[in-house]
PDB file of N, CA and C in Angstrom:
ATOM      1  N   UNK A   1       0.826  -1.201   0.000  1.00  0.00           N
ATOM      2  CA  UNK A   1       0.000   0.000   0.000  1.00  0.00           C
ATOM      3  C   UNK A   1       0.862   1.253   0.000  1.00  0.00           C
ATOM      4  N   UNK A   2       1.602   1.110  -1.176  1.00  0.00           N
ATOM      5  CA  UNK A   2       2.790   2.593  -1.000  1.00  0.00           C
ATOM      6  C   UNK A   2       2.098   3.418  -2.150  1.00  0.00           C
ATOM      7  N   UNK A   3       1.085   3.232  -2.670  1.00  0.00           N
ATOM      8  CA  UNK A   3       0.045   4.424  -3.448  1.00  0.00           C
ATOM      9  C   UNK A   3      -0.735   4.122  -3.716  1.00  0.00           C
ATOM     10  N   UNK A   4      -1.374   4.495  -4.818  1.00  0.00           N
ATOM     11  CA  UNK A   4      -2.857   3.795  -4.934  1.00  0.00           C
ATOM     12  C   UNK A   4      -3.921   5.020  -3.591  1.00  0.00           C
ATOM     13  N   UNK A   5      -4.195   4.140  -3.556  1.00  0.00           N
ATOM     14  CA  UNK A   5      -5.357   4.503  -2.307  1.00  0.00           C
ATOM     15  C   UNK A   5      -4.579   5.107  -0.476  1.00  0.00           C
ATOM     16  N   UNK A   6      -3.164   4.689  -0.902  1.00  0.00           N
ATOM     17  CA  UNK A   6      -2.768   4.821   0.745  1.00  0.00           C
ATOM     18  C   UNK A   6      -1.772   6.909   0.909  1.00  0.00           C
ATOM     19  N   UNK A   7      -2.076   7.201   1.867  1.00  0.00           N
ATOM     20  CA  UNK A   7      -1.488   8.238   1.935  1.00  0.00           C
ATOM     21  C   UNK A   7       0.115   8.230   2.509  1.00  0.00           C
ATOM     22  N   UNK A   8       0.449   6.836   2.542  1.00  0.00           N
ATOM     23  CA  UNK A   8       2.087   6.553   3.246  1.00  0.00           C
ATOM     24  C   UNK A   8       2.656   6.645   2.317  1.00  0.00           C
ATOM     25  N   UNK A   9       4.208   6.803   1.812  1.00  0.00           N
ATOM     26  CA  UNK A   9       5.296   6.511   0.859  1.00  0.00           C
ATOM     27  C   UNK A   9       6.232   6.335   1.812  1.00  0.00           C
ATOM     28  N   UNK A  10       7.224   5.101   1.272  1.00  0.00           N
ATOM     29  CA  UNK A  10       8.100   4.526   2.028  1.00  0.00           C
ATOM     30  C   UNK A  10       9.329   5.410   1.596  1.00  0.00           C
ATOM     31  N   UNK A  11      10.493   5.741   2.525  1.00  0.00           N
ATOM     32  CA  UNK A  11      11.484   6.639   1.798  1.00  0.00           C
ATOM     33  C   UNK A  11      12.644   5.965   2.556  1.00  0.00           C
ATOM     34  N   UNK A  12      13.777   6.129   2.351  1.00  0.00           N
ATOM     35  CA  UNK A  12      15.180   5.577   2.905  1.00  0.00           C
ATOM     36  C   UNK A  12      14.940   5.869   4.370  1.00  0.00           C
ATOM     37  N   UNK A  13      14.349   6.706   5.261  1.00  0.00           N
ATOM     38  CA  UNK A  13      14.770   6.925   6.541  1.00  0.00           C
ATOM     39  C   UNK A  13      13.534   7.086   7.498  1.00  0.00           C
ATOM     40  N   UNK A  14      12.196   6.262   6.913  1.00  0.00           N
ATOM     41  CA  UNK A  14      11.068   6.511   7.297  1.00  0.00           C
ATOM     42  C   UNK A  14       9.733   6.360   6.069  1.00  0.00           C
ATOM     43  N   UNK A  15       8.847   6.851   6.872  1.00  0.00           N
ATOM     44  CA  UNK A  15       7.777   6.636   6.367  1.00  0.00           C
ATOM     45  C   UNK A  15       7.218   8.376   5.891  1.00  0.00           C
ATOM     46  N   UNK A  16       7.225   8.780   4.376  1.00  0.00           N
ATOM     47  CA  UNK A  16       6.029  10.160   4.379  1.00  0.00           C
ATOM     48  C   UNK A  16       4.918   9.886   4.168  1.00  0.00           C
ATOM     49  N   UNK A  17       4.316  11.207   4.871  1.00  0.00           N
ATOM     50  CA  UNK A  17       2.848  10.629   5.071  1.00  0.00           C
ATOM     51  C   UNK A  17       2.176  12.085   4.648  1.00  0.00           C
ATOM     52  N   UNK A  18       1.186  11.778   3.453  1.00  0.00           N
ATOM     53  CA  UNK A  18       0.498  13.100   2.966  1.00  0.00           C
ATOM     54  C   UNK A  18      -0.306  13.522   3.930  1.00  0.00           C
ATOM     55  N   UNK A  19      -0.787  14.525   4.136  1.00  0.00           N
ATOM     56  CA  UNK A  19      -1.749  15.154   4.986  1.00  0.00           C
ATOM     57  C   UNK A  19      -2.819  16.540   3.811  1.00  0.00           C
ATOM     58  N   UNK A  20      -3.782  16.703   4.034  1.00  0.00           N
ATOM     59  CA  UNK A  20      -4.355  17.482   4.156  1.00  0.00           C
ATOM     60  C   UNK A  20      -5.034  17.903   5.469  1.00  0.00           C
ATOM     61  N   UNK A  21      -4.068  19.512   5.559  1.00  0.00           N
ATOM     62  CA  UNK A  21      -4.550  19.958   7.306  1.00  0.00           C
ATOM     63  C   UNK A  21      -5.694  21.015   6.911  1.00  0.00           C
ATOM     64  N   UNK A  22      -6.553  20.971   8.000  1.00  0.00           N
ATOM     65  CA  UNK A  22      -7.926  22.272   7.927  1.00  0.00           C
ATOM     66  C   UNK A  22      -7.339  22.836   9.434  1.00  0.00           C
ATOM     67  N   UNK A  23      -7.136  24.172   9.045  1.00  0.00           N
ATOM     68  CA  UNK A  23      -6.479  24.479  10.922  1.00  0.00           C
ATOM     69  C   UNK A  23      -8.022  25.532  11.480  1.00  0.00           C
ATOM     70  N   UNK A  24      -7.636  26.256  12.189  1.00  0.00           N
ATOM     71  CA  UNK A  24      -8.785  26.615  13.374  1.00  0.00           C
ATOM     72  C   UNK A  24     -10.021  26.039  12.531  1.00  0.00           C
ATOM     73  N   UNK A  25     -10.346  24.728  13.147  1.00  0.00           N
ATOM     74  CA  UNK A  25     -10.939  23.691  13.108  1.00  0.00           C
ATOM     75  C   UNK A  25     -11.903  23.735  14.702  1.00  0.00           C
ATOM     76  N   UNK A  26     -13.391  23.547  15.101  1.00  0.00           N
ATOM     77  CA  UNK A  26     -13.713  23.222  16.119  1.00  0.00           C
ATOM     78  C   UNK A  26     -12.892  22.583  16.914  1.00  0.00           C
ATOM     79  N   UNK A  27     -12.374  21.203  16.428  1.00  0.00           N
ATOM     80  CA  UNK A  27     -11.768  20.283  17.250  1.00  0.00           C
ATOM     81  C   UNK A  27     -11.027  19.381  16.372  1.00  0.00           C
ATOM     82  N   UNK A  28      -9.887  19.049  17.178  1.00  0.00           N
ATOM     83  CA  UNK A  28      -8.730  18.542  16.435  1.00  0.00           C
ATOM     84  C   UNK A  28      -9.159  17.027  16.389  1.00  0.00           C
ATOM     85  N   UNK A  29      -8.488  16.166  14.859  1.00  0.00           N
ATOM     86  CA  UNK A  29      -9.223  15.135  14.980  1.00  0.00           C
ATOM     87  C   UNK A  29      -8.509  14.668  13.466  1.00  0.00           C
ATOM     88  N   UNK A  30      -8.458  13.199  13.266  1.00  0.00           N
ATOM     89  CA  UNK A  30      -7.873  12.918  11.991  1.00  0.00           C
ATOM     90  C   UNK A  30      -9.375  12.170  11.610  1.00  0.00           C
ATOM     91  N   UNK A  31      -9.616  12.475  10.474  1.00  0.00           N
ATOM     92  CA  UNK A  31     -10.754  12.441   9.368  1.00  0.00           C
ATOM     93  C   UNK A  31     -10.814  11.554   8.930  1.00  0.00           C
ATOM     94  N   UNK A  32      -9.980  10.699   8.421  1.00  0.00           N
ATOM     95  CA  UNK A  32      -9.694   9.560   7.274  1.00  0.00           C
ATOM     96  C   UNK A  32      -9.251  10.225   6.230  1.00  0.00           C
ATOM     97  N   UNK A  33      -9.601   9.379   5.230  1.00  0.00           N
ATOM     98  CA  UNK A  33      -8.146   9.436   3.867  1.00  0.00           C
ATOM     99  C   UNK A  33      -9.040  10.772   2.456  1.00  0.00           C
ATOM    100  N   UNK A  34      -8.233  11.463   2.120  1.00  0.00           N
ATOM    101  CA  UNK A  34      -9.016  12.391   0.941  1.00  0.00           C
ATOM    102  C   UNK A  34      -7.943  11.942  -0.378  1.00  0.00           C
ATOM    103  N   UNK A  35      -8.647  11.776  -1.381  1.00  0.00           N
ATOM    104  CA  UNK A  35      -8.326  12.247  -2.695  1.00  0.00           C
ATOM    105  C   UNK A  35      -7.950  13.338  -3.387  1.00  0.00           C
ATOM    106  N   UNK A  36      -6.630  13.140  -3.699  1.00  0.00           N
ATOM    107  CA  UNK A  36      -5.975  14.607  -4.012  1.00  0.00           C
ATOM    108  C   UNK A  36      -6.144  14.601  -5.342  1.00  0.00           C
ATOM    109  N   UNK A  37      -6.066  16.204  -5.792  1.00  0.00           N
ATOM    110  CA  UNK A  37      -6.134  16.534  -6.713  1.00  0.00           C
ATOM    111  C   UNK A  37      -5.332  15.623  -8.159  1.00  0.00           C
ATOM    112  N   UNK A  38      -4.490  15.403  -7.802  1.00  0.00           N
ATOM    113  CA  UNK A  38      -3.319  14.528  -8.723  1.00  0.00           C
ATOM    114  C   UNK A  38      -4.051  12.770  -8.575  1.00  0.00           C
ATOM    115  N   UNK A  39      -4.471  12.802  -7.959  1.00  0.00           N
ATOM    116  CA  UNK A  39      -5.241  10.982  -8.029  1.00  0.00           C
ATOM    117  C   UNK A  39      -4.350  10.180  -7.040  1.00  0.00           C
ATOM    118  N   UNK A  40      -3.961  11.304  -5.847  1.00  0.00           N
ATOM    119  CA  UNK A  40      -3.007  10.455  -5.200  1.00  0.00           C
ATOM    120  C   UNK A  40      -4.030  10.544  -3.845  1.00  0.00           C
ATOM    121  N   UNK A  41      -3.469  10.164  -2.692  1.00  0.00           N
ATOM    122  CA  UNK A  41      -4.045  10.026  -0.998  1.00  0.00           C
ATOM    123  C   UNK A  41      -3.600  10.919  -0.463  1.00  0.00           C
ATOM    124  N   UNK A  42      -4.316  11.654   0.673  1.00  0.00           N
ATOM    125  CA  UNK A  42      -4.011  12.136   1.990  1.00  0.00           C
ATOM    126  C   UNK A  42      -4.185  11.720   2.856  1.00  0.00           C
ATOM    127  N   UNK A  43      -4.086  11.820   4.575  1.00  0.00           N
ATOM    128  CA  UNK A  43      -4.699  11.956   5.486  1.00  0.00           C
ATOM    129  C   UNK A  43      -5.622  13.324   5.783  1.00  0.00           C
ATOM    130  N   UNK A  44      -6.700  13.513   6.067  1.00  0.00           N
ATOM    131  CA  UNK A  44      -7.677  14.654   6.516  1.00  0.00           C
ATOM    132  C   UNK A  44      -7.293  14.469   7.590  1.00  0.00           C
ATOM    133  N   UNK A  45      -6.968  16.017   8.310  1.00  0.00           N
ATOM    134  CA  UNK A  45      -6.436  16.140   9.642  1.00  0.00           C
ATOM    135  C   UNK A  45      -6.755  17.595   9.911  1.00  0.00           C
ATOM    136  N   UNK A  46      -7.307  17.593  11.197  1.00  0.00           N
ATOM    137  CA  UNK A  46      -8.364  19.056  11.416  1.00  0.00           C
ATOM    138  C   UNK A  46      -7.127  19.045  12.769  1.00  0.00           C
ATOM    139  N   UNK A  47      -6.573  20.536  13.299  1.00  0.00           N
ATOM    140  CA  UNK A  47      -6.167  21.059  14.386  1.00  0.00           C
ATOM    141  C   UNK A  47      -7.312  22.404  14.555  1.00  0.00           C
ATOM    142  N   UNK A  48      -6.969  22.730  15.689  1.00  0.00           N
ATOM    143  CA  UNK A  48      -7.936  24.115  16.400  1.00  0.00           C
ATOM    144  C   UNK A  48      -6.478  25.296  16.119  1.00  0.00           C
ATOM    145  N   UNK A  49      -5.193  25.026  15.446  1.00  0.00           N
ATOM    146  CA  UNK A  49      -4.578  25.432  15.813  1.00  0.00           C
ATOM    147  C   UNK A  49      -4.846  26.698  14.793  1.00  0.00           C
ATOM    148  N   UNK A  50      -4.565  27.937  14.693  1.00  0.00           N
ATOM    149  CA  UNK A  50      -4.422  29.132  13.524  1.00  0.00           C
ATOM    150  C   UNK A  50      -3.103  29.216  12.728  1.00  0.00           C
ATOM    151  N   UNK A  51      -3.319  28.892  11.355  1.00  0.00           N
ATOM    152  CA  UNK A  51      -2.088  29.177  10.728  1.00  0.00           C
ATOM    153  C   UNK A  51      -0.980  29.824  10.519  1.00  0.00           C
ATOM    154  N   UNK A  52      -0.449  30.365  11.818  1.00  0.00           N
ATOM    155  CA  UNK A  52       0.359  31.865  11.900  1.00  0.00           C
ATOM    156  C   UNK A  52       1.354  31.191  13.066  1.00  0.00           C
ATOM    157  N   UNK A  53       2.467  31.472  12.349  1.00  0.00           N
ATOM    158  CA  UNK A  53       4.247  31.517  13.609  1.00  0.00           C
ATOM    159  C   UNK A  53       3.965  29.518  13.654  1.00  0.00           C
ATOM    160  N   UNK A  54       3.153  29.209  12.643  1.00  0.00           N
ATOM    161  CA  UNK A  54       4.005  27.457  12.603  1.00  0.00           C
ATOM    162  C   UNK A  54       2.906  26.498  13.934  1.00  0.00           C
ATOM    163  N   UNK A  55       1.786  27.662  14.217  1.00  0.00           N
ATOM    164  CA  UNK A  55       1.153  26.999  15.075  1.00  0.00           C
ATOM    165  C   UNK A  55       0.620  25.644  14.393  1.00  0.00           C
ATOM    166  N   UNK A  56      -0.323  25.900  13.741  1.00  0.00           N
ATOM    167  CA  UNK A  56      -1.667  24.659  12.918  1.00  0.00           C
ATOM    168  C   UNK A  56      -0.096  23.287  12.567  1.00  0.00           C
ATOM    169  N   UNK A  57       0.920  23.766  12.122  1.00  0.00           N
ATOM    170  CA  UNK A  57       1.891  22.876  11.902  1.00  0.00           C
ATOM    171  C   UNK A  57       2.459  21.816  13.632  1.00  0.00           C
ATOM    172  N   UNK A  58       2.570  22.927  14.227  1.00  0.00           N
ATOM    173  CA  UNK A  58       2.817  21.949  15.001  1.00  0.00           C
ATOM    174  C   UNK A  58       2.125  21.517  15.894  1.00  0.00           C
ATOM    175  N   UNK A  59       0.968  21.567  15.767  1.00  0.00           N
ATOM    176  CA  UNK A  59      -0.684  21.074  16.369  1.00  0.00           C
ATOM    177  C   UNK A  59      -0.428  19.728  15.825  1.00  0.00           C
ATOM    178  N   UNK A  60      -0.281  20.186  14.231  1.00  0.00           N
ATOM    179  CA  UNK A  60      -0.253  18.838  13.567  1.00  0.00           C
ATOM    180  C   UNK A  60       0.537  17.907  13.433  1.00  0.00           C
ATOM    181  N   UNK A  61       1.827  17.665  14.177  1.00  0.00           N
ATOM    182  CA  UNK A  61       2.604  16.780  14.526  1.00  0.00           C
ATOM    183  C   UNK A  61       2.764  16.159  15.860  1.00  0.00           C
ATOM    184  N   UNK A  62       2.175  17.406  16.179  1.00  0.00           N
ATOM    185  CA  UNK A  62       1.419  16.766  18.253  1.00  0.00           C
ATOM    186  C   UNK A  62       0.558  15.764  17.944  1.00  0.00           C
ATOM    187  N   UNK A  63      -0.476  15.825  16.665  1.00  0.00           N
ATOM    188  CA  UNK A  63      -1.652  14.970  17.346  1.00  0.00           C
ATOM    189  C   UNK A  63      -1.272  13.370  16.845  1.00  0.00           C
ATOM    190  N   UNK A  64      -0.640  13.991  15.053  1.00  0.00           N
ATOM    191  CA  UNK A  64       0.152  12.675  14.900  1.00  0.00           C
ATOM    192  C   UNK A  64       0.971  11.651  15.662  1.00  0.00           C
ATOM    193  N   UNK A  65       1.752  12.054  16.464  1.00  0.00           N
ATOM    194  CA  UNK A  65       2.551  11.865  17.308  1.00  0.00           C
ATOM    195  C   UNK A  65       1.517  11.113  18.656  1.00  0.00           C
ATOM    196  N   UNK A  66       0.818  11.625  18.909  1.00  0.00           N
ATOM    197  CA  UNK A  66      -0.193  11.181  19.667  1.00  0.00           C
ATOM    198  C   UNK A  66      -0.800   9.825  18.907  1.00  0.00           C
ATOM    199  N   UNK A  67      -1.550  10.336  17.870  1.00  0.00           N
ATOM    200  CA  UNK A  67      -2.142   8.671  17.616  1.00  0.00           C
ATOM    201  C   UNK A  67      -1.436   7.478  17.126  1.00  0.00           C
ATOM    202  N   UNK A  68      -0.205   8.316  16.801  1.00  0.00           N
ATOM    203  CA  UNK A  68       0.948   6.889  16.641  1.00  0.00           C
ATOM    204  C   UNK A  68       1.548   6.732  17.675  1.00  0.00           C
ATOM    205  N   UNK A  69       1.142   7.084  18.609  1.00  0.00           N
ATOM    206  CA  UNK A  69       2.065   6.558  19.680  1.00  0.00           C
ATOM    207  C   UNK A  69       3.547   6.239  19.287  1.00  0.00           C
ATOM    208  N   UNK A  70       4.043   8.169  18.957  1.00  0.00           N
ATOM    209  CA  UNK A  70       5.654   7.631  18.628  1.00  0.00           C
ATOM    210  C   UNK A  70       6.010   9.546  19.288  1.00  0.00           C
ATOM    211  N   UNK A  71       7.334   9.410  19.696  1.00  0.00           N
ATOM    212  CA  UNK A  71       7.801  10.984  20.351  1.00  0.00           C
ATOM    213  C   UNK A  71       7.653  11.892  19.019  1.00  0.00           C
ATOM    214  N   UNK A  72       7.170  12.952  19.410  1.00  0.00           N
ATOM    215  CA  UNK A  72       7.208  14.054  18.406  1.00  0.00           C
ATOM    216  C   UNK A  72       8.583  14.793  17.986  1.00  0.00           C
ATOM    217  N   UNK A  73       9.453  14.072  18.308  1.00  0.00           N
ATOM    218  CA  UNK A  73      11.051  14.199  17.688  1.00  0.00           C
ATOM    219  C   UNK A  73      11.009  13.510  16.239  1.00  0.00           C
ATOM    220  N   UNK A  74      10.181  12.299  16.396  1.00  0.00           N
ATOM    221  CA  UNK A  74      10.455  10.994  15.481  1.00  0.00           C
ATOM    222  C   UNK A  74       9.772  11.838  13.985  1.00  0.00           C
ATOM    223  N   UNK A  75       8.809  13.143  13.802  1.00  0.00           N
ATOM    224  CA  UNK A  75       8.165  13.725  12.681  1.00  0.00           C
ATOM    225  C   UNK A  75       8.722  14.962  12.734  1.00  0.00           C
ATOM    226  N   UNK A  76       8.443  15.071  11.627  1.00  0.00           N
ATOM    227  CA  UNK A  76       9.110  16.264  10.734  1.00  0.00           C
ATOM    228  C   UNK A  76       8.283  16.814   9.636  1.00  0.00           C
ATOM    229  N   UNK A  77       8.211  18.059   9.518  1.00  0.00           N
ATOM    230  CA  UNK A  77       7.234  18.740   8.150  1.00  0.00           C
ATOM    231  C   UNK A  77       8.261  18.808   6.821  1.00  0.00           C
ATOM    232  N   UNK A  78       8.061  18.134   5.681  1.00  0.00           N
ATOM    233  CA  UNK A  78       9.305  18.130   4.734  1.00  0.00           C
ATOM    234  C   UNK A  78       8.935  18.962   3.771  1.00  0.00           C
ATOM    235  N   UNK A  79       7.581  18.961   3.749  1.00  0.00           N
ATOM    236  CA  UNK A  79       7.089  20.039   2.548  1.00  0.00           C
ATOM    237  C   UNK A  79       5.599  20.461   3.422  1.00  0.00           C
ATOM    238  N   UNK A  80       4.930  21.789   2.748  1.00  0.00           N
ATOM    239  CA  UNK A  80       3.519  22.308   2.643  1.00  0.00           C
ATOM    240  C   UNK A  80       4.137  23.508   4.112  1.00  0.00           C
ATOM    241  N   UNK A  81       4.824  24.032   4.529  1.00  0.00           N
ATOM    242  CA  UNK A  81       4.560  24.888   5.607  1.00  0.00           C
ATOM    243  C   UNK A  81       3.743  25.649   5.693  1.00  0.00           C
ATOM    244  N   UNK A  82       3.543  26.593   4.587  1.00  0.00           N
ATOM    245  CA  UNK A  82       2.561  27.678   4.589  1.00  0.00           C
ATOM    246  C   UNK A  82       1.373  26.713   3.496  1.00  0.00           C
ATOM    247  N   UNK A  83       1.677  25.482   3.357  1.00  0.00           N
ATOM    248  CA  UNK A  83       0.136  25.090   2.574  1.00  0.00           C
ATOM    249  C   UNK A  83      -0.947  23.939   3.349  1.00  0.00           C
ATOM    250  N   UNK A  84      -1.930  23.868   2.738  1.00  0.00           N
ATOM    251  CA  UNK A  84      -3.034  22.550   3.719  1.00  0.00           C
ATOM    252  C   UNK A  84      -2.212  21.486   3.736  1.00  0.00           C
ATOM    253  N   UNK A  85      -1.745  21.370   1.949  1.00  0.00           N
ATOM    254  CA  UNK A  85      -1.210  19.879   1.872  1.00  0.00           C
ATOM    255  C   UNK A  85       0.456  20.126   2.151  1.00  0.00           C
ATOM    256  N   UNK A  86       0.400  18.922   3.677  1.00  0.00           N
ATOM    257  CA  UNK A  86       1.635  18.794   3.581  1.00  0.00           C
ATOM    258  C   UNK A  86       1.879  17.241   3.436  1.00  0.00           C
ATOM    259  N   UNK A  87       3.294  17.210   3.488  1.00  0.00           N
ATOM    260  CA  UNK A  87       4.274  15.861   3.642  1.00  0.00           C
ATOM    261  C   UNK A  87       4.757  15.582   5.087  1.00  0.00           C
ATOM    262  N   UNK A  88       4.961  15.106   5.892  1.00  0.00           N
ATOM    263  CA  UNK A  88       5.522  14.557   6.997  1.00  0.00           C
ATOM    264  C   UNK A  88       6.218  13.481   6.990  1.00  0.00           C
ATOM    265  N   UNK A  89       7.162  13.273   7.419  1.00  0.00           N
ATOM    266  CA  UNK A  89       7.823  12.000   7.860  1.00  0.00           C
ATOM    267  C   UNK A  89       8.301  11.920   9.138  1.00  0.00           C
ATOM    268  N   UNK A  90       7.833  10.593   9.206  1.00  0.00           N
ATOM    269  CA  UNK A  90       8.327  10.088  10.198  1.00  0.00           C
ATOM    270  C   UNK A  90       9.195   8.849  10.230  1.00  0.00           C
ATOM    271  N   UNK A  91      10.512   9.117  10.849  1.00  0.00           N
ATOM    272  CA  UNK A  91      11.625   8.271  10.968  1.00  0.00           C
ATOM    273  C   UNK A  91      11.267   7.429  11.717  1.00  0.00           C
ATOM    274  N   UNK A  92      12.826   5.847  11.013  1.00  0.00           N
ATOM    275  CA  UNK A  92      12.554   5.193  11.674  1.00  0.00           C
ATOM    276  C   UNK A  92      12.747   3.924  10.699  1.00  0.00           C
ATOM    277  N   UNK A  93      12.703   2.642  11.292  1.00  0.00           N
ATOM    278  CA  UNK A  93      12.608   1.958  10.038  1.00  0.00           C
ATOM    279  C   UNK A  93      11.767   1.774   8.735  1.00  0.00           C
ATOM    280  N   UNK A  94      11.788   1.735   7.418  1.00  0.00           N
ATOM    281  CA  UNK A  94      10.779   2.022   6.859  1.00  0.00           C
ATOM    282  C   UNK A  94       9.420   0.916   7.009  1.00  0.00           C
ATOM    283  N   UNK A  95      10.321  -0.537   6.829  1.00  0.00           N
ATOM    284  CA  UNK A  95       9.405  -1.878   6.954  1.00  0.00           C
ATOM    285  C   UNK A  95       8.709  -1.298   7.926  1.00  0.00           C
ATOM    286  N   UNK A  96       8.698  -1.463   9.185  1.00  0.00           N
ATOM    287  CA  UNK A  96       8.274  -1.406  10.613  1.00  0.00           C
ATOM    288  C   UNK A  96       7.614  -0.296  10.803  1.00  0.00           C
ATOM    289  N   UNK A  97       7.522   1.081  10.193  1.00  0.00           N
ATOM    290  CA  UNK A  97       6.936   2.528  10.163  1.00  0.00           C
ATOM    291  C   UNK A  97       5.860   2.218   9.516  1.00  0.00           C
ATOM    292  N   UNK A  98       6.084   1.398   7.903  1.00  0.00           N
ATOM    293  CA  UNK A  98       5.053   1.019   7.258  1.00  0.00           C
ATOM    294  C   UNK A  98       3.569  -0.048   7.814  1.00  0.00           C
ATOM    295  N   UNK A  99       4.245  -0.877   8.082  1.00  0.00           N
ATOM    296  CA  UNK A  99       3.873  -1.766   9.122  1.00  0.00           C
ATOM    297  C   UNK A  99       2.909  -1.080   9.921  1.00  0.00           C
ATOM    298  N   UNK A 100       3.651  -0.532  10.231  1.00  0.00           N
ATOM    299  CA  UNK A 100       2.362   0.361  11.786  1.00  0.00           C
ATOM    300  C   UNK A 100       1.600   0.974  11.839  1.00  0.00           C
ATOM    301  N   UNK A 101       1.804   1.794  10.719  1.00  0.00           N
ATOM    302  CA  UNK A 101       0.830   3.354  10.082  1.00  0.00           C
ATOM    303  C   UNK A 101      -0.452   2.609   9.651  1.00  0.00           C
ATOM    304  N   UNK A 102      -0.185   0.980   8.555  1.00  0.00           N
ATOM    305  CA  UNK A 102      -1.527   0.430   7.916  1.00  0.00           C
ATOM    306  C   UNK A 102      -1.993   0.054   8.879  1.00  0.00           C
ATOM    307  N   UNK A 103      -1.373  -0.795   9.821  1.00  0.00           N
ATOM    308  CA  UNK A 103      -2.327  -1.031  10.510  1.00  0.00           C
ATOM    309  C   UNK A 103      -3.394  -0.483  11.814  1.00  0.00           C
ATOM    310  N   UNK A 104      -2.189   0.717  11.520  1.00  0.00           N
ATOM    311  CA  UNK A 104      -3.201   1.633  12.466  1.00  0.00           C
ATOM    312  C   UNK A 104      -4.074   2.240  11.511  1.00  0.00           C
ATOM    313  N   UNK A 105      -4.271   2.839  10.235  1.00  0.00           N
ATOM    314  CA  UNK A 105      -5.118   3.222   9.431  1.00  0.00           C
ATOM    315  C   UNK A 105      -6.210   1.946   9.653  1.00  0.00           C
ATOM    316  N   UNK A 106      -5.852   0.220   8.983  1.00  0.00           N
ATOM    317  CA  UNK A 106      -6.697  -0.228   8.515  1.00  0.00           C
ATOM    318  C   UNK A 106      -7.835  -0.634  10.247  1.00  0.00           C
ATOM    319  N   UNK A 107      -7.308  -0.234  11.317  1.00  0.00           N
ATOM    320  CA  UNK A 107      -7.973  -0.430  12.980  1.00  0.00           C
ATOM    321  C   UNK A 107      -8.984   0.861  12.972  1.00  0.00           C
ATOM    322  N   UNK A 108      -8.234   1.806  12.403  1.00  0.00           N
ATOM    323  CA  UNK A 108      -9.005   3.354  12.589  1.00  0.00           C
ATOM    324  C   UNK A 108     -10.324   3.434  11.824  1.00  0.00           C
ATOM    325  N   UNK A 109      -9.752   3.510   9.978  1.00  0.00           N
ATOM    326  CA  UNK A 109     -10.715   3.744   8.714  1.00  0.00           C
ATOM    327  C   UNK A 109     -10.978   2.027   8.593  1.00  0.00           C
ATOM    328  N   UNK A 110     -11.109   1.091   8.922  1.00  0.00           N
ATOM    329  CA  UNK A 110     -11.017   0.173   7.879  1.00  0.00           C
ATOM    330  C   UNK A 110     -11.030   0.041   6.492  1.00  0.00           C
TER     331      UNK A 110
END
């Protein structure tokens, strides 16, 4: 599941993971998977955070970090700072990153 339908790509030092973020959002919360413009995957991911000084960004690696149960050292924003759609990765092994993300997607969205 490295495209198609999945929002993961496996890379030498981890796992990226597309996102589409909606920031000052009611309540922070991951959505399930959107269809991007290009025919590729995201994750939908709502923060309360406001897009200004890197807040909504790093809302959005708190919560990640949270539902993967992995330290918020382990992610990183690689692309989208000032855009909805970003890239994230998260380090680490790739097998084993991969591994974890589906099956936490396929427990979450089935």
């Amino acid at each position: 599941m490295t495209g198609g339908t999945s929002p993961f790509q496996r890379v030498e030092n981890g796992v990226v993971v597309s996102v589409r973020l909606t920031p000052k959002a009611s309540c922070a919360s991951i959505e399930g998977i959107a269809e991007t413009p290009g025919g590729g995957h995201a994750l939908r991911v709502k923060v309360t955070a406001a897009p200004e000084k890197g807040r909504a960004n790093a809302a959005l690696l708190k919560l990640l970090a949270e539902a993967w149960g992995v330290a918020p050292s382990r992610l990183s924003l690689v692309s989208g700072h000032k855009d909805r759609r970003k890239r994230v990765l998260l380090e680490g092994d790739p097998t084993r990153r991969m591994s974890g993300l589906q099956a936490w997607l396929a427990a979450r969205h089935g």
